[in-house]
Protein backbone atom coordinates (compact mmCIF):
# COMPACT_ATOMS: atom_id res chain seq x y z
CA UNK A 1 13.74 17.58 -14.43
CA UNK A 2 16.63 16.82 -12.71
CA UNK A 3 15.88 20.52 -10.77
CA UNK A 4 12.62 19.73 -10.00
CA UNK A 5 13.62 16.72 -8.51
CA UNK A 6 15.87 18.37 -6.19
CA UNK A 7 13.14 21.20 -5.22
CA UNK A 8 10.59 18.13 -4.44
CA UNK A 9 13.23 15.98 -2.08
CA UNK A 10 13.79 19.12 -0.10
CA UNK A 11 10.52 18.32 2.30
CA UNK A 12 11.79 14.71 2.68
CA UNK A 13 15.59 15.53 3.24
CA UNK A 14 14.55 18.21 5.61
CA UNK A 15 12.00 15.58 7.63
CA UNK A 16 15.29 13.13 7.99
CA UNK A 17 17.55 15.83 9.03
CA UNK A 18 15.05 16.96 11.49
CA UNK A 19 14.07 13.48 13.17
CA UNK A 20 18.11 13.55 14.34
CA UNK A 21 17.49 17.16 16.54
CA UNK A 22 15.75 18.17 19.53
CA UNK A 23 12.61 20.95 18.95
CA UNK A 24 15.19 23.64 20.42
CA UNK A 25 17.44 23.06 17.46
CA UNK A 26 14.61 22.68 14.56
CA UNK A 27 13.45 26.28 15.34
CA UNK A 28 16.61 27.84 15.50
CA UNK A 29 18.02 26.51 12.26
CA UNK A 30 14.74 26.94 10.22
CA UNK A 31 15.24 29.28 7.29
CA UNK A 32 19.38 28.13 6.94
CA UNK A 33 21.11 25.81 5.63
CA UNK A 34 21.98 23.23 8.78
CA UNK A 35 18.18 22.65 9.11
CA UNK A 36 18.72 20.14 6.05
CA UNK A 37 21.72 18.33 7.20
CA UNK A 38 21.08 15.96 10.11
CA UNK A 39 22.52 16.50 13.83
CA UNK A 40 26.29 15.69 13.92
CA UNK A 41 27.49 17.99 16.60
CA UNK A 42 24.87 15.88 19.02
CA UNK A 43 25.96 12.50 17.65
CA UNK A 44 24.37 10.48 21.15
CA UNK A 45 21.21 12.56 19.90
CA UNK A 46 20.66 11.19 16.32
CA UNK A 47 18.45 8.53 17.41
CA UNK A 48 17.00 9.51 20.59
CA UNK A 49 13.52 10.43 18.80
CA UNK A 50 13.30 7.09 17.11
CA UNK A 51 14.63 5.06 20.37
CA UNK A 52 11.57 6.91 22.44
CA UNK A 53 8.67 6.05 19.65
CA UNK A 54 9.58 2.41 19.91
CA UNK A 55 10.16 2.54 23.15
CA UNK A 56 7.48 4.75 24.82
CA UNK A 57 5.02 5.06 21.90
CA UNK A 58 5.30 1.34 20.56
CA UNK A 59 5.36 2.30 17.39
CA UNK A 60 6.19 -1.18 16.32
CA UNK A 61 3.22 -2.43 17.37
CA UNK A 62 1.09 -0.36 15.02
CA UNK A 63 3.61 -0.82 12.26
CA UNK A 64 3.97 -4.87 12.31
CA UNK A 65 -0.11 -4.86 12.30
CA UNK A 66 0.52 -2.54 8.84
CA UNK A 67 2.65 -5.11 7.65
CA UNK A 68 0.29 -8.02 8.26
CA UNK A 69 -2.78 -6.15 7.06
CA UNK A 70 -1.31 -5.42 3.90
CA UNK A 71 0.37 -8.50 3.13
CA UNK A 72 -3.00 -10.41 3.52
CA UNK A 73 -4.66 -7.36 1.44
CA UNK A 74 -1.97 -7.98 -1.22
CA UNK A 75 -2.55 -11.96 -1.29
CA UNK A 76 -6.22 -11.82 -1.50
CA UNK A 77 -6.05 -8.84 -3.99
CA UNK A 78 -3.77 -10.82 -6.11
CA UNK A 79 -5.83 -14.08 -6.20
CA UNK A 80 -9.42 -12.74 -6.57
CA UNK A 81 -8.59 -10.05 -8.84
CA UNK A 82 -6.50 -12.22 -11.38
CA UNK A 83 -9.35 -14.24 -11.62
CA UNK A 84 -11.67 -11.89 -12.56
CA UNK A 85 -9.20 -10.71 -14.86
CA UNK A 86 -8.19 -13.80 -16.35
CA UNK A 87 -11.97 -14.67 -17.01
CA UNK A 88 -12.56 -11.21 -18.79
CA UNK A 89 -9.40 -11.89 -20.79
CA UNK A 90 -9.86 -15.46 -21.71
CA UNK A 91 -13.47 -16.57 -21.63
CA UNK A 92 -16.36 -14.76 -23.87
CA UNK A 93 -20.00 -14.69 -21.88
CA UNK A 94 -23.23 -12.47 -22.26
CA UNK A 95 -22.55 -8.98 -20.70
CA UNK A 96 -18.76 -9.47 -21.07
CA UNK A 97 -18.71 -5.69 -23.01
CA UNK A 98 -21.08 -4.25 -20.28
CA UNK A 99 -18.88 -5.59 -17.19
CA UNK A 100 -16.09 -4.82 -18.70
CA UNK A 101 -17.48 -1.40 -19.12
CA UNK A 102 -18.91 -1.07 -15.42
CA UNK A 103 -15.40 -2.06 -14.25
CA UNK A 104 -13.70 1.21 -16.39
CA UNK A 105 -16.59 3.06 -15.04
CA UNK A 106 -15.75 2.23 -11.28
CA UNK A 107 -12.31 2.98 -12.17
CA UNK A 108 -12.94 6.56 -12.60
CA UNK A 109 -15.16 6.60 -9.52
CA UNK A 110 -13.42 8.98 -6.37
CA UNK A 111 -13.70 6.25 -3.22
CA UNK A 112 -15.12 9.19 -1.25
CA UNK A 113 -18.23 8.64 -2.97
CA UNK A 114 -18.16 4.80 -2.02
CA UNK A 115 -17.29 4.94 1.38
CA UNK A 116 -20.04 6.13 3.41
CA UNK A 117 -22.17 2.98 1.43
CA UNK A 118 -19.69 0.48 2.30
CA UNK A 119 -19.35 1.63 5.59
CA UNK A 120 -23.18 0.84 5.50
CA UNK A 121 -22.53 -2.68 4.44
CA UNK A 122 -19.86 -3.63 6.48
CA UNK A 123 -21.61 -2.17 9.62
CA UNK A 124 -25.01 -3.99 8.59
CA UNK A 125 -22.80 -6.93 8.45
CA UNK A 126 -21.76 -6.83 11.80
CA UNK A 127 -17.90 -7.00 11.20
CA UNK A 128 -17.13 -2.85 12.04
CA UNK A 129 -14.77 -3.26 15.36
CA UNK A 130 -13.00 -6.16 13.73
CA UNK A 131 -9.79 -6.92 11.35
CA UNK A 132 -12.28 -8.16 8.64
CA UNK A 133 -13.72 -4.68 8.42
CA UNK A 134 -10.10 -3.15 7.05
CA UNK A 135 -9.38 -6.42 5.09
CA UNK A 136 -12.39 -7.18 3.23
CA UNK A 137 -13.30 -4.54 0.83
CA UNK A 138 -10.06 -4.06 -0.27
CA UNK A 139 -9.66 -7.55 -1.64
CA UNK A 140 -11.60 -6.25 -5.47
CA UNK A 141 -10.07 -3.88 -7.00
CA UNK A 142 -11.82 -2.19 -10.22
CA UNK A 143 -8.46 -0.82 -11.82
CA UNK A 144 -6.50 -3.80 -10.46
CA UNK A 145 -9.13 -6.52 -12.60
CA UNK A 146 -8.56 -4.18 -15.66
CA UNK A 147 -4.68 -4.46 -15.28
CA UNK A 148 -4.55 -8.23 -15.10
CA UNK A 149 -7.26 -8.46 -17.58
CA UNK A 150 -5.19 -6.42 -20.27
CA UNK A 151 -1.71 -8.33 -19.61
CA UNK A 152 -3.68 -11.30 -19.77
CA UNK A 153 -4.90 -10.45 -23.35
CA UNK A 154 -1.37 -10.15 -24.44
CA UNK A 155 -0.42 -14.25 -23.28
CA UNK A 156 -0.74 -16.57 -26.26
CA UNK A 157 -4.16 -18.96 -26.16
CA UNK A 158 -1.23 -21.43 -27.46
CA UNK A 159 -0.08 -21.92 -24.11
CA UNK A 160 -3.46 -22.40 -22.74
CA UNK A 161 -4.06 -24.82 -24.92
CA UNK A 162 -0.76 -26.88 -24.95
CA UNK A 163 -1.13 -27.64 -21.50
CA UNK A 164 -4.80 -28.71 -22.05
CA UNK A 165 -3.02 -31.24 -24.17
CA UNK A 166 -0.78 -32.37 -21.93
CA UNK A 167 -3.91 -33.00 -19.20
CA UNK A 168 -3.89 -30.47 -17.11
CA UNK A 169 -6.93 -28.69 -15.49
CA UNK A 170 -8.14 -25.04 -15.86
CA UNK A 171 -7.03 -24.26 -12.63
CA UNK A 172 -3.77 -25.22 -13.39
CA UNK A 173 -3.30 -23.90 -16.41
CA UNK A 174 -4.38 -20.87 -14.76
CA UNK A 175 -2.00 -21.25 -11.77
CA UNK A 176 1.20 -22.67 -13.54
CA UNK A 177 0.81 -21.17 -16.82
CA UNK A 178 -1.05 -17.63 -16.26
CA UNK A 179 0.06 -16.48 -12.97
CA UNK A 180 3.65 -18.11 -13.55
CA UNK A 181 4.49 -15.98 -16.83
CA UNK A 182 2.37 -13.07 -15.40
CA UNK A 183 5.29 -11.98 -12.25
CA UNK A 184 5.94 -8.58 -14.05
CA UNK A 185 2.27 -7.84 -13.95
CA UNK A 186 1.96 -9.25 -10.01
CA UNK A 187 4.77 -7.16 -9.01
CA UNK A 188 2.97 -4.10 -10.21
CA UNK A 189 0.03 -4.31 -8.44
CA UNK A 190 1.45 -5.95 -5.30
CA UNK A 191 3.56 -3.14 -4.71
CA UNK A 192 1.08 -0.20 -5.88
CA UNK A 193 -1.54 -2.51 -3.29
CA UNK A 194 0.53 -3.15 -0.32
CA UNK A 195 1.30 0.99 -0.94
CA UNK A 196 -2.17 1.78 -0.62
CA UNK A 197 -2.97 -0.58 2.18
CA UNK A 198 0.14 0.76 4.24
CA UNK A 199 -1.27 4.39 3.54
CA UNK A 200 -4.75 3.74 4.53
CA UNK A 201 -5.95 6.05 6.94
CA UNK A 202 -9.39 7.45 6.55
CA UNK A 203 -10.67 3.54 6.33
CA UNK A 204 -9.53 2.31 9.70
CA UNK A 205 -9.92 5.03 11.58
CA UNK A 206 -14.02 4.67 10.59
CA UNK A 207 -13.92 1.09 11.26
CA UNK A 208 -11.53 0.36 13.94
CA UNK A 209 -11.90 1.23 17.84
CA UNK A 210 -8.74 3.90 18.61
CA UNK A 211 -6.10 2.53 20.97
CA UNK A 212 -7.02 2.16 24.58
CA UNK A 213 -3.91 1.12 26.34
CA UNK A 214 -5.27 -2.28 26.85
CA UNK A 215 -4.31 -5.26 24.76
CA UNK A 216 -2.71 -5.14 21.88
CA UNK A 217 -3.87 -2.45 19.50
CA UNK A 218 -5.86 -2.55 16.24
CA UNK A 219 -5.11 0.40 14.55
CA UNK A 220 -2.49 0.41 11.23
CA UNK A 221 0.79 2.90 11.55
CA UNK A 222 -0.82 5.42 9.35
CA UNK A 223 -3.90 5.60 11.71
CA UNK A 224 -1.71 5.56 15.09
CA UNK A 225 0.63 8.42 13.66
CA UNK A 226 -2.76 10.77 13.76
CA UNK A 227 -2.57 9.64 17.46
CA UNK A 228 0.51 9.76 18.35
CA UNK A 229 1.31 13.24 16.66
CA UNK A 230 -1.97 14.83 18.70
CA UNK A 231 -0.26 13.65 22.51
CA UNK A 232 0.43 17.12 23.79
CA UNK A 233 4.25 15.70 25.11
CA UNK A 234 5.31 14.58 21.67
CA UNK A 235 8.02 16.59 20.03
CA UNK A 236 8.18 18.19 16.64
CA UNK A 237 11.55 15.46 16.36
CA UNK A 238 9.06 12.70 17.04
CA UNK A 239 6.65 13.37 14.61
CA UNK A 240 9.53 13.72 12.10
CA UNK A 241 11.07 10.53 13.19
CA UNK A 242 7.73 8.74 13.12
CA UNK A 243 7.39 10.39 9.61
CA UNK A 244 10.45 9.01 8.30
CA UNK A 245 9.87 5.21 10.18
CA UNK A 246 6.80 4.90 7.98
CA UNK A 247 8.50 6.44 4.68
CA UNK A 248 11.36 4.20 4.39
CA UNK A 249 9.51 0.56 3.94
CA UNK A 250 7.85 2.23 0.79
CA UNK A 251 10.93 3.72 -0.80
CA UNK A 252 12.57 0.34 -0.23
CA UNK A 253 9.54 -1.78 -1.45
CA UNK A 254 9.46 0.53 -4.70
CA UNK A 255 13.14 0.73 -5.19
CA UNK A 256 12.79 -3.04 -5.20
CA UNK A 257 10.16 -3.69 -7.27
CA UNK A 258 10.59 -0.38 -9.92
CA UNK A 259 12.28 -3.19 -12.62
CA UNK A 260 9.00 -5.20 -12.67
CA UNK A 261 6.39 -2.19 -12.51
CA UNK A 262 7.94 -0.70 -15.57
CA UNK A 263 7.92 -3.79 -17.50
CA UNK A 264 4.04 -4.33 -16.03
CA UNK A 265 2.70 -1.21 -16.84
CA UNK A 266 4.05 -2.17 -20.30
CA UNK A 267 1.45 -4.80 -20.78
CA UNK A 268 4.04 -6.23 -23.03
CA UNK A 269 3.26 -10.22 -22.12
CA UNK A 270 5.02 -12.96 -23.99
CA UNK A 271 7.04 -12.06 -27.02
């Protein structure tokens, strides 16, 4: 394992050691050893690619809009999907079985099949060109309801109903008991959703007008890169640089949060 791990970090530890050179060097050290180590004998060149996406490319731009899309995705996602999860979990209704089933069915479901009908939807609703177009449908998530719904099986109805007792409201209960001994759970799909959301590329592109050079642009970092790495003056450096720039957040986020998605995907709850 510990081989294969080596053999699959090669591509990233060569992308890092390349966003340090110019193209000149790249090609010339390709197939030897120095193409994986970054550019020390250049040391005023490590950063030069990064300093001219930020600087000429405003590459910040497209990656604070990634940050607030998929914070908002993650919030909503969290809320409306714990909900329908906590109601599958906790309350019994006709067609409870046949949801639930529907929901493992749309699980297994590829989203290319789905897209060119919600595309439909969203366009027929008027809201393609606009935020709520890339914000929207990703607020229900099929596997994410099934996730909450089996951690929430594992919480003891004891709770539930002490703090019924003690006066409180179903909405609290579901907010201060629930949600507050659920954070394992929440971490898990927080970080696998802000993930997706930062990745997201085919989705905005379809609903989202490409960047004009006026006003401040729409488009997420995953969806700029695409146009960014097709300008005929940027440099195989760049596109490393800008490679590694949108790499790093997730790494962090999941080096972070890897406690709590272990102990989520556990669906251990209360013991």
């Amino acid at each position: 394992m510990l081989v294969l791990s080596i053999v699959f970090l090669f591509p990233t530890v060569w992308m890092l050691a390349a966003s340090t050179k110019s193209d000149v060097m790249i090609f010339s050290e390709i197939g030897t050893l120095s193409s994986f180590l970054p550019n020390f004998s250049e040391p005023d060149r490590i950063l030069a690619n990064y300093v001219d996406l930020f600087t000429e490319h405003n590459i910040w731009k497209y990656m604070l809009n990634s940050v607030l899309y998929a914070s908002v995705i993650v919030t909503g996602n969290i809320l409306v999907n714990s909900m329908a999860g906590y109601a599958l979990a906790k309350y019994y209704f006709p067609g409870q079985k046949l949801i639930l089933g529907f929901i493992i069915f749309l699980i297994v479901v590829p989203i290319e099949t789905t897209i060119i009908p919600l595309y439909t939807i969203v366009h027929n609703m008027k809201m393609t060109g606009t935020v709520l177009a890339l914000i929207i449908p990703p607020l229900v998530s099929a596997f994410n309801i099934f996730l909450f719904r089996q951690y929430f099986i594992s919480v003891p109805r004891e709770l539930e109903e002490a703090a019924v007792i003690d006066g409180a409201t179903k909405l609290q209960v579901f907010f201060k008991i629930i949600l507050a001994t659920s954070k394992p759970i929440i971490a898990t799909i927080s970080t696998l959703t802000f993930i997706g959301a930062w990745n997201d590329y085919i989705w905005p592109i379809m609903v989202l007008p490409a960047p004009s050079g006026e006003g401040w642009p729409l488009y997420p970092i995953q969806a700029a890169l695409n146009t960014i790495q097709n300008l005929p003056t940027i440099s195989t450096g760049e596109v490393m640089a800008s490679l590694t720039v949108t790499t790093i957040p997730l790494v962090a986020l999941y080096i972070i949060a890897q406690k709590y998605i272990v102990d989520g995907f556990r669906t251990a709850g209360i013991k």
